[in-house]
Protein backbone atom coordinates (compact mmCIF):
# COMPACT_ATOMS: atom_id res chain seq x y z
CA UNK A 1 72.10 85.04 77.10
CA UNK A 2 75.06 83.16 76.90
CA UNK A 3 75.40 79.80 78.86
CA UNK A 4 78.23 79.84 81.56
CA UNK A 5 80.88 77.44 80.52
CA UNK A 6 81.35 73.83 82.01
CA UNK A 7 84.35 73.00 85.06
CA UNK A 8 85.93 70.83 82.58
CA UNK A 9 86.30 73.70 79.96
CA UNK A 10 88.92 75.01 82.29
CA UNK A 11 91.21 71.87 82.53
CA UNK A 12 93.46 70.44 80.11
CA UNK A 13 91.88 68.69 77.33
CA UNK A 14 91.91 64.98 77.86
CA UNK A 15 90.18 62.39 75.58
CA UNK A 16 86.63 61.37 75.83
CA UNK A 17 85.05 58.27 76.23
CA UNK A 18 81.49 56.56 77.04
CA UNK A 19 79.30 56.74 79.99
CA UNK A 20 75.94 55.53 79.96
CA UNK A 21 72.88 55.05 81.40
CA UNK A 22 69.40 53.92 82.31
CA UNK A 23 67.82 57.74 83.86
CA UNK A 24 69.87 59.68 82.64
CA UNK A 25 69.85 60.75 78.71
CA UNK A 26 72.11 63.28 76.88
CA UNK A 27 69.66 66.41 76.63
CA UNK A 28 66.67 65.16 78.46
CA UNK A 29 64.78 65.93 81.36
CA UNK A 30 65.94 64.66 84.77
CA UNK A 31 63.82 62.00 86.16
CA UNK A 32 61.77 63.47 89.12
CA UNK A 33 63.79 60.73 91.42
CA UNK A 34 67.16 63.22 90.66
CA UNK A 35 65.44 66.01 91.78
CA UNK A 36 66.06 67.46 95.46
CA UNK A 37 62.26 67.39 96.07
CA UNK A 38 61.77 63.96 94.40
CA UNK A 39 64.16 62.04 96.37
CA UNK A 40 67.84 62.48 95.53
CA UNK A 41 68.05 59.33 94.21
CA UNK A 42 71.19 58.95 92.52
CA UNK A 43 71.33 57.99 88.95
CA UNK A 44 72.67 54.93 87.51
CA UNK A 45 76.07 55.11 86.06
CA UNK A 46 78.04 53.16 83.72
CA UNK A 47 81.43 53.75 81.45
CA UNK A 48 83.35 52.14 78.96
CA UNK A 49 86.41 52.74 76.60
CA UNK A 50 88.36 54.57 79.25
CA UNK A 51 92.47 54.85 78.77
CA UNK A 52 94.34 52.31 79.79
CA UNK A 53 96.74 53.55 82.66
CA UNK A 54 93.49 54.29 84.50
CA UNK A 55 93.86 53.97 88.47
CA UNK A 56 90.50 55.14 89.89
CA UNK A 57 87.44 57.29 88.48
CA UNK A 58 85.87 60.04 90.28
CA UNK A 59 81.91 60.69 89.54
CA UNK A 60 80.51 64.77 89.78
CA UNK A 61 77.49 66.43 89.19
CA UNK A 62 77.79 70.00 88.18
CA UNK A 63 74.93 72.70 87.09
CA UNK A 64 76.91 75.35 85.89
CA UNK A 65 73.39 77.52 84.84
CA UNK A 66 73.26 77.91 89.08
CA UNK A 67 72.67 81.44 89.60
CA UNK A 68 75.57 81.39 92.10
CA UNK A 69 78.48 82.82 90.10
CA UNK A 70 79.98 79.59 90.69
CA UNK A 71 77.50 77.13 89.69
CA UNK A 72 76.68 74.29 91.69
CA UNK A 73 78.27 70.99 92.66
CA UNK A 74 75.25 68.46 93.32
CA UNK A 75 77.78 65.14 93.56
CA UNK A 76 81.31 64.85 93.99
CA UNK A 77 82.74 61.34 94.64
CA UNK A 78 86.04 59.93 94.50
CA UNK A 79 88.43 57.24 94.79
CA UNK A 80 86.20 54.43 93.47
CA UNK A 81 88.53 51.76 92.45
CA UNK A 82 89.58 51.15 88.50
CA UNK A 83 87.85 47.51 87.93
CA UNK A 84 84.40 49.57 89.14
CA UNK A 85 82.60 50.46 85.51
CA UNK A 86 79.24 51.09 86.79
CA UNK A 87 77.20 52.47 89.89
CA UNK A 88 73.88 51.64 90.43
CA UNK A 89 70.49 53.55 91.45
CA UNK A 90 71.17 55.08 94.96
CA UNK A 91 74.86 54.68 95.34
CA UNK A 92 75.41 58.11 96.06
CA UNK A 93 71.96 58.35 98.07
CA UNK A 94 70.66 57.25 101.34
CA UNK A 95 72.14 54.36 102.38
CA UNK A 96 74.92 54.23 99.51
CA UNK A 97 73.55 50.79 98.29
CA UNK A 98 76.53 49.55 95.81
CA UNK A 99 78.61 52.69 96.72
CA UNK A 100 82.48 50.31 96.64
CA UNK A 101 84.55 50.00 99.50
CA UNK A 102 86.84 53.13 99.30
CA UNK A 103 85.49 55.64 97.59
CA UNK A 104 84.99 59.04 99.29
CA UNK A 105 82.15 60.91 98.93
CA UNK A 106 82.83 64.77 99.17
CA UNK A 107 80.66 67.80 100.46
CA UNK A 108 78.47 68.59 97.84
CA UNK A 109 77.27 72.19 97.77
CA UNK A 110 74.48 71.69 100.02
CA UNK A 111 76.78 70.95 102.69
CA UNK A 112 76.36 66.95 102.26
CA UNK A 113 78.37 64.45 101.44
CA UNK A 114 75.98 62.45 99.03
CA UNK A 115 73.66 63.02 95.91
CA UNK A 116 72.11 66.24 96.15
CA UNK A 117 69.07 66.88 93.65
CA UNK A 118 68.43 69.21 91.37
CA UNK A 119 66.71 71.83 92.58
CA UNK A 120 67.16 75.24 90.57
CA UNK A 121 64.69 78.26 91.45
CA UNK A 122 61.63 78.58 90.24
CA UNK A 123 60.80 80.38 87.22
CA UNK A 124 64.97 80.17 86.62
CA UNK A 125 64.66 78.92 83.35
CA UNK A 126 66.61 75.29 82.23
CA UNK A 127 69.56 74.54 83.91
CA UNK A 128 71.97 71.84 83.09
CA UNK A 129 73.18 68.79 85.05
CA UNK A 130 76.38 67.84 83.96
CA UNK A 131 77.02 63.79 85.15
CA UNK A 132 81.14 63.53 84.44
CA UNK A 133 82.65 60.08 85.08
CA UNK A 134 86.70 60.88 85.41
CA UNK A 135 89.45 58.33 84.53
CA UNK A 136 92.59 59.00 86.72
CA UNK A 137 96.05 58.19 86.37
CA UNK A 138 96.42 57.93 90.38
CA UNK A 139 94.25 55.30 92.50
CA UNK A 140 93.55 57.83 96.00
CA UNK A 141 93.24 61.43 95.35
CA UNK A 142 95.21 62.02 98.80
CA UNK A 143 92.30 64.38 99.56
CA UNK A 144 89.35 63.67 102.16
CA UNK A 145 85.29 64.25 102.57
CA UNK A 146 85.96 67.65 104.00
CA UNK A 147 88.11 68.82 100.92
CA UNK A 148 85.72 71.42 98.69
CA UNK A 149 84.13 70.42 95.91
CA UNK A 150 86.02 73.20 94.00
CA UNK A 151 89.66 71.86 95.36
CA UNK A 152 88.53 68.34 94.21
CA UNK A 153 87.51 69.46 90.47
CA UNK A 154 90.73 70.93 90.33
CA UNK A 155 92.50 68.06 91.46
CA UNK A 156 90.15 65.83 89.50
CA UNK A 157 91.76 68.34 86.49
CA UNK A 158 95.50 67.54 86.95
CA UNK A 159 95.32 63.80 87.53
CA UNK A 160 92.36 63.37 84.37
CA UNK A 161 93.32 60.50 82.01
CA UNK A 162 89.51 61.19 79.99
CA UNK A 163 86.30 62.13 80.65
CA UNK A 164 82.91 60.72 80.10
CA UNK A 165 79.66 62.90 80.29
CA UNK A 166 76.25 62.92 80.15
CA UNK A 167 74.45 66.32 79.99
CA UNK A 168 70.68 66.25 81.45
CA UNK A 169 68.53 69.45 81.89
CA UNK A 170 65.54 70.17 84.64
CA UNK A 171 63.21 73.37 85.17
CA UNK A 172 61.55 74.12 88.55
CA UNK A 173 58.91 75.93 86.68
């Protein structure tokens, strides 16, 4: 079977740089905490060795293994200002401890506008979580928490300085 490609494989090439950190690790399980059932806790965040020229950074969560035909968009947040290089546990969870003044979260594809667990059905196999942090050129998006999360990738596309990603994986056996 051949793995459905990743949002970013669809937008310009832009270069990479670092993100980082303490639950989440390139390959590895999720932590039960990032899981819908387990809390949707969001993960600690944090990037370095972004372009200069970079405005604001946007931070999604994609599973493109979501039998959907779409995949899935569990995070999609925006507008967090450019001296901001790191988000800790929660910000994008319950009461947004740490989330900075500014930043927008959008509708995620359970309908709400925080961190939204994995969750992928059982006996589905492995899917992927795809944690992206994007350096923009602009510091607003112009775009609000009602905007999809599909409009906002593709937005996130066109103003994309670099990207930074962390690929986790989780099985609801």
């Amino acid at each position: 079977m051949t793995r459905p490609p990743l949002p970013h494989d669809f937008q310009r090439p832009v270069p990479a740089f670092t993100a980082t950190s303490d639950a989440v690790t390139e390959g590895a399980a999720l932590s039960p905490l990032q899981t819908y059932e387990g809390g949707n806790v969001s993960p600690q965040l944090g990037w370095s060795g972004f372009p200069s020229g970079t405005r604001s950074f946007a931070v999604t969560c994609f599973d493109p293994d979501a039998p959907t035909g779409s995949g899935w968009w569990h995070w999609v947040l925006f507008d967090l200002p450019a001296d901001v290089t790191e988000l800790p546990t929660g910000a994008g969870s319950g009461g947004f401890p740490g989330l900075p003044a500014g930043a927008i979260h959008g509708r995620n594809d359970y309908g709400t506008r925080d961190f939204g667990g994995a969750a992928p059905p059982p006996g589905h196999g492995p899917h992927r979580y795809v944690f992206t942090v994007h350096a923009l050129g602009v510091e607003k998006l112009g775009l609000d928490a009602d905007t999809s999360a599909a409009a906002i990738s593709g937005t996130l596309g066109h103003f994309a300085l670099g990207r930074a990603t962390i690929c986790a994986t989780y099985e609801n056996r």
